[in-house]
C-alpha atoms as a PDB file:
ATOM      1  CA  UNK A   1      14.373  11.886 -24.904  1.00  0.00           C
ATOM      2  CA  UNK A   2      11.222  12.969 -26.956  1.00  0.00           C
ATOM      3  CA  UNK A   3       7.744  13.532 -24.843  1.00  0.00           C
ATOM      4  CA  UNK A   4       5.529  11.237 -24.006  1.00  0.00           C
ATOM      5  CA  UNK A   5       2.809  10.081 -26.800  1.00  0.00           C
ATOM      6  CA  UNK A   6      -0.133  10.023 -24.588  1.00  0.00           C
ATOM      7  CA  UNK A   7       1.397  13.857 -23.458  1.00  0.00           C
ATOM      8  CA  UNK A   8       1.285  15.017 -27.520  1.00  0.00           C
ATOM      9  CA  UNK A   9      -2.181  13.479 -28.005  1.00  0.00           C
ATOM     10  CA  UNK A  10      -3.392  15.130 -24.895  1.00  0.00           C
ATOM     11  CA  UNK A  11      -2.152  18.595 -25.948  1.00  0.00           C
ATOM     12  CA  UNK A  12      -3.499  17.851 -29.444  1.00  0.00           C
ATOM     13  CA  UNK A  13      -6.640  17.296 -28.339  1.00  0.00           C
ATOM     14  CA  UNK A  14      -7.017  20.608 -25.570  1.00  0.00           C
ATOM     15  CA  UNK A  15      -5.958  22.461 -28.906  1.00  0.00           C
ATOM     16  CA  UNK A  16      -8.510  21.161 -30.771  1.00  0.00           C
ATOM     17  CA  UNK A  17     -11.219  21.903 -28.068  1.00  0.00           C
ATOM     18  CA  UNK A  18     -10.049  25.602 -27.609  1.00  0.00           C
ATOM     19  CA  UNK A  19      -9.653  26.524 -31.430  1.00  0.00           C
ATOM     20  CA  UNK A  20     -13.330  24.854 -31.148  1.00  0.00           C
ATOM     21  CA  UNK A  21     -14.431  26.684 -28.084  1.00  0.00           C
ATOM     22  CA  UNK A  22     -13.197  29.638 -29.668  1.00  0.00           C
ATOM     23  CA  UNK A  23     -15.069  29.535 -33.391  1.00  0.00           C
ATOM     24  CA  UNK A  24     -18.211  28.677 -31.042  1.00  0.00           C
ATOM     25  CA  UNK A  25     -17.163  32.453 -28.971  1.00  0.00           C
ATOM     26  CA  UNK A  26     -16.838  33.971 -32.317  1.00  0.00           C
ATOM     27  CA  UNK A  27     -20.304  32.744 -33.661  1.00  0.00           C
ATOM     28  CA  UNK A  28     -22.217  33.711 -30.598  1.00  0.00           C
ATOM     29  CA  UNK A  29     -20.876  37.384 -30.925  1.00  0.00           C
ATOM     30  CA  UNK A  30     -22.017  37.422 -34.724  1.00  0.00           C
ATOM     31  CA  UNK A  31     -24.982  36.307 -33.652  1.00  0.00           C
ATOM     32  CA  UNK A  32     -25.420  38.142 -30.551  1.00  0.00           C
ATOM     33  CA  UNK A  33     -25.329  41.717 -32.197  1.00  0.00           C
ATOM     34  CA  UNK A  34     -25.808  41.543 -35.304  1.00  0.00           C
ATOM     35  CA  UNK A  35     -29.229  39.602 -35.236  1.00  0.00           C
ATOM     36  CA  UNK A  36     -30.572  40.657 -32.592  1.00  0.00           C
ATOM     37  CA  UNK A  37     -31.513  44.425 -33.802  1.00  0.00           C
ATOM     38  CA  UNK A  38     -33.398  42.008 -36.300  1.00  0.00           C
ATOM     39  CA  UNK A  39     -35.395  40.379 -33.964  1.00  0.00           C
ATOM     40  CA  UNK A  40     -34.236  37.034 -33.675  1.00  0.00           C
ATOM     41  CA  UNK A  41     -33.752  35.521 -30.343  1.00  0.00           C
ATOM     42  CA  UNK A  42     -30.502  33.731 -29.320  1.00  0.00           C
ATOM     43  CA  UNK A  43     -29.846  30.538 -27.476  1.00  0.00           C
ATOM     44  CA  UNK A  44     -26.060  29.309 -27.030  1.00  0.00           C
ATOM     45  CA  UNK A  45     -25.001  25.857 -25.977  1.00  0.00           C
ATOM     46  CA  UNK A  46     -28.300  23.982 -24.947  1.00  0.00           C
ATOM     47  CA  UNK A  47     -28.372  20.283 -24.227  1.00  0.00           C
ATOM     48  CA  UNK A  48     -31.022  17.713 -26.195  1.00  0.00           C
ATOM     49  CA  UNK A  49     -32.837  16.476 -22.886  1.00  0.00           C
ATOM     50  CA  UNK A  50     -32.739  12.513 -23.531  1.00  0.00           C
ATOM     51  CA  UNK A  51     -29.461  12.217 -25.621  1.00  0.00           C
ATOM     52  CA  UNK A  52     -26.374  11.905 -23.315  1.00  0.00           C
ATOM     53  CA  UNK A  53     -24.165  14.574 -23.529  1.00  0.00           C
ATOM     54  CA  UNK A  54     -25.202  15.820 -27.281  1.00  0.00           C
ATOM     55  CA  UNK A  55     -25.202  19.775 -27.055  1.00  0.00           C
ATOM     56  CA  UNK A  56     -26.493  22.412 -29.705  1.00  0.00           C
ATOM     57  CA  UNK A  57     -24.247  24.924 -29.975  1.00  0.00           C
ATOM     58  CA  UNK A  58     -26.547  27.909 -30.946  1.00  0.00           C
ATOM     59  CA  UNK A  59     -30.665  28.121 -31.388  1.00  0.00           C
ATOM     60  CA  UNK A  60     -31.790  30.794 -32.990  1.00  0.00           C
ATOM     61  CA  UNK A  61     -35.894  31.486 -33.482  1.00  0.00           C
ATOM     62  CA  UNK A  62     -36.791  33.842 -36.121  1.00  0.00           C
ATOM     63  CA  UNK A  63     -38.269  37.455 -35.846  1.00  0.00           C
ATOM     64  CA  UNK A  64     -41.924  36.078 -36.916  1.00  0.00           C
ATOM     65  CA  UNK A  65     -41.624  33.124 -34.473  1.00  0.00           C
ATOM     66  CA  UNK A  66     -42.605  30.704 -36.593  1.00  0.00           C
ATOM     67  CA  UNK A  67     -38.961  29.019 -37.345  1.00  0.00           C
ATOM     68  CA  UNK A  68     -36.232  27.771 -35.864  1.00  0.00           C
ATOM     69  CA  UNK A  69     -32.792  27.546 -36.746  1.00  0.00           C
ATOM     70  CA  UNK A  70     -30.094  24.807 -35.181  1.00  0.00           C
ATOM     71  CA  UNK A  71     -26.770  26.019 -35.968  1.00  0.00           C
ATOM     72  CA  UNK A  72     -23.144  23.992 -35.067  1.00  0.00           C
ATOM     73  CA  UNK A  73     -20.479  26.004 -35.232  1.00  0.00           C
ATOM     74  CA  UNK A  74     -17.076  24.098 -36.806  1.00  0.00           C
ATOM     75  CA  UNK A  75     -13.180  25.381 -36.410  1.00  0.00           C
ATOM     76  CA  UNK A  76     -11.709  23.952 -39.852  1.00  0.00           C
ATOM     77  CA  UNK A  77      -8.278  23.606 -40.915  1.00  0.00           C
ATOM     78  CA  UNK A  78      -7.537  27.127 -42.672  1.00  0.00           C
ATOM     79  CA  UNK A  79      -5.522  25.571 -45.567  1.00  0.00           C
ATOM     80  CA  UNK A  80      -8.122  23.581 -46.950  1.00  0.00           C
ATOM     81  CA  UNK A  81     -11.291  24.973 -48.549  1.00  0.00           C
ATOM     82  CA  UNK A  82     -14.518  23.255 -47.488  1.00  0.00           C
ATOM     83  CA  UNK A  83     -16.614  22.358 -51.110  1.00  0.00           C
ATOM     84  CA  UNK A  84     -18.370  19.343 -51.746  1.00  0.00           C
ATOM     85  CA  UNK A  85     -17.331  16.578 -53.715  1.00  0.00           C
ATOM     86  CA  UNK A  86     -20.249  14.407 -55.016  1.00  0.00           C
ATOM     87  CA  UNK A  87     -22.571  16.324 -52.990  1.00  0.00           C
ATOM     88  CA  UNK A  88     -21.010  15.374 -49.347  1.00  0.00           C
ATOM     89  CA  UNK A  89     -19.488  18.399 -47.667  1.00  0.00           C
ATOM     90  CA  UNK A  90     -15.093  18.215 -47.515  1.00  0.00           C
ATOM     91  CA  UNK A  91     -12.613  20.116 -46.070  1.00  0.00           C
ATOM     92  CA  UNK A  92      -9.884  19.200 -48.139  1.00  0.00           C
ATOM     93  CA  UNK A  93      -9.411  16.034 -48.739  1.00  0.00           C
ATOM     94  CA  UNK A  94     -11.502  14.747 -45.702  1.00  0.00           C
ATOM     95  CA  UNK A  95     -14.835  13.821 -45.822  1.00  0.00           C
ATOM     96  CA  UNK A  96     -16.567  16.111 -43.520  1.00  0.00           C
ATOM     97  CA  UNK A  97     -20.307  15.461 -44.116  1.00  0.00           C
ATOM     98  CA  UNK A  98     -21.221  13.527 -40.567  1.00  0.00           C
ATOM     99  CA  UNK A  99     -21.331  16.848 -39.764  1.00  0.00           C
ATOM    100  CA  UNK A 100     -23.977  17.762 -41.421  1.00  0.00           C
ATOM    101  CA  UNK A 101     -25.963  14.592 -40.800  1.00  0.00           C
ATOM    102  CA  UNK A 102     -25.168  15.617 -36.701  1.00  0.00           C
ATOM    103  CA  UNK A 103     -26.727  18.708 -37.209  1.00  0.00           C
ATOM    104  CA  UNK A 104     -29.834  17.495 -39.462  1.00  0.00           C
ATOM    105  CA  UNK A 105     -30.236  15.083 -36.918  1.00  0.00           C
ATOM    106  CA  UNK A 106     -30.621  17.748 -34.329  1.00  0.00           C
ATOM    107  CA  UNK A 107     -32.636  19.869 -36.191  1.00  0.00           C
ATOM    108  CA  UNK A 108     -35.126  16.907 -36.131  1.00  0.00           C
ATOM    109  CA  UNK A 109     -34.724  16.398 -32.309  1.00  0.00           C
ATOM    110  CA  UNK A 110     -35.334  20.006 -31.520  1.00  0.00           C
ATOM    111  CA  UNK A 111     -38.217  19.878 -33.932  1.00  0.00           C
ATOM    112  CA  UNK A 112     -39.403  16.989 -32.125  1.00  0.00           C
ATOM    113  CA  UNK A 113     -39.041  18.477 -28.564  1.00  0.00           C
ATOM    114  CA  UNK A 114     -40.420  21.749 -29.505  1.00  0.00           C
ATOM    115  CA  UNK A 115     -43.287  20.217 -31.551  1.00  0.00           C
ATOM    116  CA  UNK A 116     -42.859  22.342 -34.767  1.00  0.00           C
ATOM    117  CA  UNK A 117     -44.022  21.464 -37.880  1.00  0.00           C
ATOM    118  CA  UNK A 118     -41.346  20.021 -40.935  1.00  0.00           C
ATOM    119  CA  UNK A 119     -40.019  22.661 -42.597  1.00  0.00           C
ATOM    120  CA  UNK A 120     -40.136  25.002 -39.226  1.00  0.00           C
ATOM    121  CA  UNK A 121     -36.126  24.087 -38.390  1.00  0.00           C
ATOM    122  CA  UNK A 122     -33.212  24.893 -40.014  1.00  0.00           C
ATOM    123  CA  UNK A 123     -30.132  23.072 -39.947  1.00  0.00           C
ATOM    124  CA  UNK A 124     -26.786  25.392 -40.466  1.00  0.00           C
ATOM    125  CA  UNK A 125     -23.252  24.333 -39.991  1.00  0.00           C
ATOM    126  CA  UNK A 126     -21.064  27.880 -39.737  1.00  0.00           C
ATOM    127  CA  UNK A 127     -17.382  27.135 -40.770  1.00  0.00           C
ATOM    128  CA  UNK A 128     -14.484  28.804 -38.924  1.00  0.00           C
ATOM    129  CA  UNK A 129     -10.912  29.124 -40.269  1.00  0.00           C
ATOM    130  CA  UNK A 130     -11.452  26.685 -44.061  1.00  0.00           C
ATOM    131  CA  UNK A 131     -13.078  28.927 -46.415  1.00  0.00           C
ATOM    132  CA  UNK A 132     -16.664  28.025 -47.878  1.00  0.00           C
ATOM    133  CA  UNK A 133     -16.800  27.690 -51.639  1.00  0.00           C
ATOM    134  CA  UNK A 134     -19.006  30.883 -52.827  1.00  0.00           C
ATOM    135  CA  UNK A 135     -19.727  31.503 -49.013  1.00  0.00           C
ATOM    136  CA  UNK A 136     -22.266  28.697 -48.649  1.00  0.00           C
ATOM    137  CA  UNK A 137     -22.987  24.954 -49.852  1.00  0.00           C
ATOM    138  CA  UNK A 138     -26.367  23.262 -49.587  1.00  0.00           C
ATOM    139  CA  UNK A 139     -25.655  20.045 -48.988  1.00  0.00           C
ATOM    140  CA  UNK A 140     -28.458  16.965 -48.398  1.00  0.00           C
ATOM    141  CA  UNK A 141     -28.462  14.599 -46.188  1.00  0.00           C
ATOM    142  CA  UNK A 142     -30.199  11.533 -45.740  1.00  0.00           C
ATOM    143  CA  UNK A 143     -33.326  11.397 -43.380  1.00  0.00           C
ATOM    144  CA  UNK A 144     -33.646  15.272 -44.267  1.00  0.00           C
ATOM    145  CA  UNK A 145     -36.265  17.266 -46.916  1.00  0.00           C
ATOM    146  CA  UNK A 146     -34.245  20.282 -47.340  1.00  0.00           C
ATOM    147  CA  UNK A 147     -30.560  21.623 -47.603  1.00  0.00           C
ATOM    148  CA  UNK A 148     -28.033  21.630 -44.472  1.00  0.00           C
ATOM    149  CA  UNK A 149     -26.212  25.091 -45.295  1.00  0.00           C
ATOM    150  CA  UNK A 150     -22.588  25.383 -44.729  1.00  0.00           C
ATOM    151  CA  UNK A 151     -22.246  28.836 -44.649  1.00  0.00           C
ATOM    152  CA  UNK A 152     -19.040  30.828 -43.546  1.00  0.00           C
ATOM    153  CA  UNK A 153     -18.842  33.010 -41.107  1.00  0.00           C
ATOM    154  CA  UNK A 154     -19.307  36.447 -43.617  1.00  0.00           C
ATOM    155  CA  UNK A 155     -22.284  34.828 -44.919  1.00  0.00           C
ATOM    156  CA  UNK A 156     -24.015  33.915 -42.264  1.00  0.00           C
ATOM    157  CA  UNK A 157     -25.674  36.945 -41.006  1.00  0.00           C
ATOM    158  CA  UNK A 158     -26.822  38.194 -44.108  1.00  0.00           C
ATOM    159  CA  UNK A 159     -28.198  34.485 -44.931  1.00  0.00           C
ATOM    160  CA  UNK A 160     -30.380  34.655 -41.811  1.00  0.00           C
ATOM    161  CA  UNK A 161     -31.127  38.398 -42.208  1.00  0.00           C
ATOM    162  CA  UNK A 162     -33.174  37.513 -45.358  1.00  0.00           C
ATOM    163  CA  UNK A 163     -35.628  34.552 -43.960  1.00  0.00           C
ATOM    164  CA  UNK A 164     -38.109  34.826 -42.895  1.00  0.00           C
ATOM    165  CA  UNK A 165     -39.751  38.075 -43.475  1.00  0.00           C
ATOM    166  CA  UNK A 166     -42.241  39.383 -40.682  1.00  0.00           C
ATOM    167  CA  UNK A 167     -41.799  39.848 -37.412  1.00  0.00           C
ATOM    168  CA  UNK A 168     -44.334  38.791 -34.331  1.00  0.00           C
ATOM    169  CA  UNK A 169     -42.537  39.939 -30.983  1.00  0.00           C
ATOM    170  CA  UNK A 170     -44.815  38.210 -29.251  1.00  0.00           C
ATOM    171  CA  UNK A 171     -44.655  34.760 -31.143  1.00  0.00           C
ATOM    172  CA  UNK A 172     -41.388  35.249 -31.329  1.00  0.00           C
ATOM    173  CA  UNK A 173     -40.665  36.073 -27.521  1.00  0.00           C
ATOM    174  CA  UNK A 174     -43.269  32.779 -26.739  1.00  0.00           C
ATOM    175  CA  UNK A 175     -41.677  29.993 -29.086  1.00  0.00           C
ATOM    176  CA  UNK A 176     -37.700  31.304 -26.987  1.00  0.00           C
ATOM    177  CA  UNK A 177     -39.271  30.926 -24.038  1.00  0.00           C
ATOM    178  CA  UNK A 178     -40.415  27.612 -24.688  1.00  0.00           C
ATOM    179  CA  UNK A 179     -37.246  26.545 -26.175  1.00  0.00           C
ATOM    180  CA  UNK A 180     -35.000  27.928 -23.509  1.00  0.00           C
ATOM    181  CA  UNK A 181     -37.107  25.841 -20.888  1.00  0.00           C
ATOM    182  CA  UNK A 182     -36.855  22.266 -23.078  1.00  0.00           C
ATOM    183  CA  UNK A 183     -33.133  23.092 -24.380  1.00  0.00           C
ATOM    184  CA  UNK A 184     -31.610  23.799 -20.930  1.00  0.00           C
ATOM    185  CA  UNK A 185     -28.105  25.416 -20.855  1.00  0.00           C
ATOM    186  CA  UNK A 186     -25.310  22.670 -21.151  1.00  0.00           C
ATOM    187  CA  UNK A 187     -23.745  21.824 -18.418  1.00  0.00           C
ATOM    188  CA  UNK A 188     -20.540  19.868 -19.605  1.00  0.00           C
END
């Protein structure tokens, strides 16, 4: 007799969460040494006070402490390439590009809760396991000025290494501070 369906959607679902848990792992350990010689400050896995259970994976704030950047971290299916197709991000065939709405959207909510000015947040989706076309996409999103980027993992430091120029420890050290205490940890 073959197992139970609820049983196979279960397991295909804690799969999903760990190859997810781990991409998020692998992003905070880019992150974690290779920006931080650079000055950038690192937040992992903060909640959006007043929005449920929405989470942000990683916040980053920039060496001159002046920007932010709200990063989701994505485990895509290593077969498929992620491009976009009539300017909404894919992987594959599927039509990933509520993804980058999420994270625009929570680029505008930490925006919001930090009181920064437009243009001071950064919305990046990093892409685990599909491979980026060229290493990153810009994509637009509705309800958001600039690009999303969808950057892959190799690209990602060396995107964030070059903006923004400047560094104010200080600033810097204030504007983490601030966000740490109004993006508390997540706590499931």
């Amino acid at each position: 007799m073959g197992r139970n369906p609820d049983a196979v959607r279960a397991d295909a679902v804690a799969g999903r969460w760990e190859r997810a848990a781990a991409a998020e792992r692998a992003t905070a350990r880019l992150l974690s040494w290779r920006l931080w010689w650079r000055g950038w400050r690192v937040l992992h896995d903060r909640r959006l006070p007043g929005h449920g259970r929405a989470n942000v994976d990683h916040v980053l704030v920039s060496p001159c402490g002046t920007a932010v950047v709200v990063l989701d971290t994505k485990a895509w299916r290593r077969t498929w390439p992620t491009h976009l197709v009539d300017g909404r991000v894919h992987c594959g065939v599927e039509d990933r590009h509520r993804e980058a709405e999420a994270v625009a959207r929570y680029a505008v909510t930490v925006g919001r809760l930090l009181g920064l000015p437009a243009g001071a947040v950064w919305p990046v989706l990093v892409v685990h396991g599909s491979p980026v076309a060229g290493g990153r996409l810009e994509a637009r999103v509705r309800g958001w000025a600039g690009p999303v980027w969808v950057l892959d993992p190799d690209t990602l430091v060396p995107t964030l290494a070059r903006a923004p120029h400047g560094r104010d420890r200080r600033r810097a050290a204030l504007l983490a501070a601030h966000a740490a205490r109004t993006l508390p940890p997540y706590g499931g």
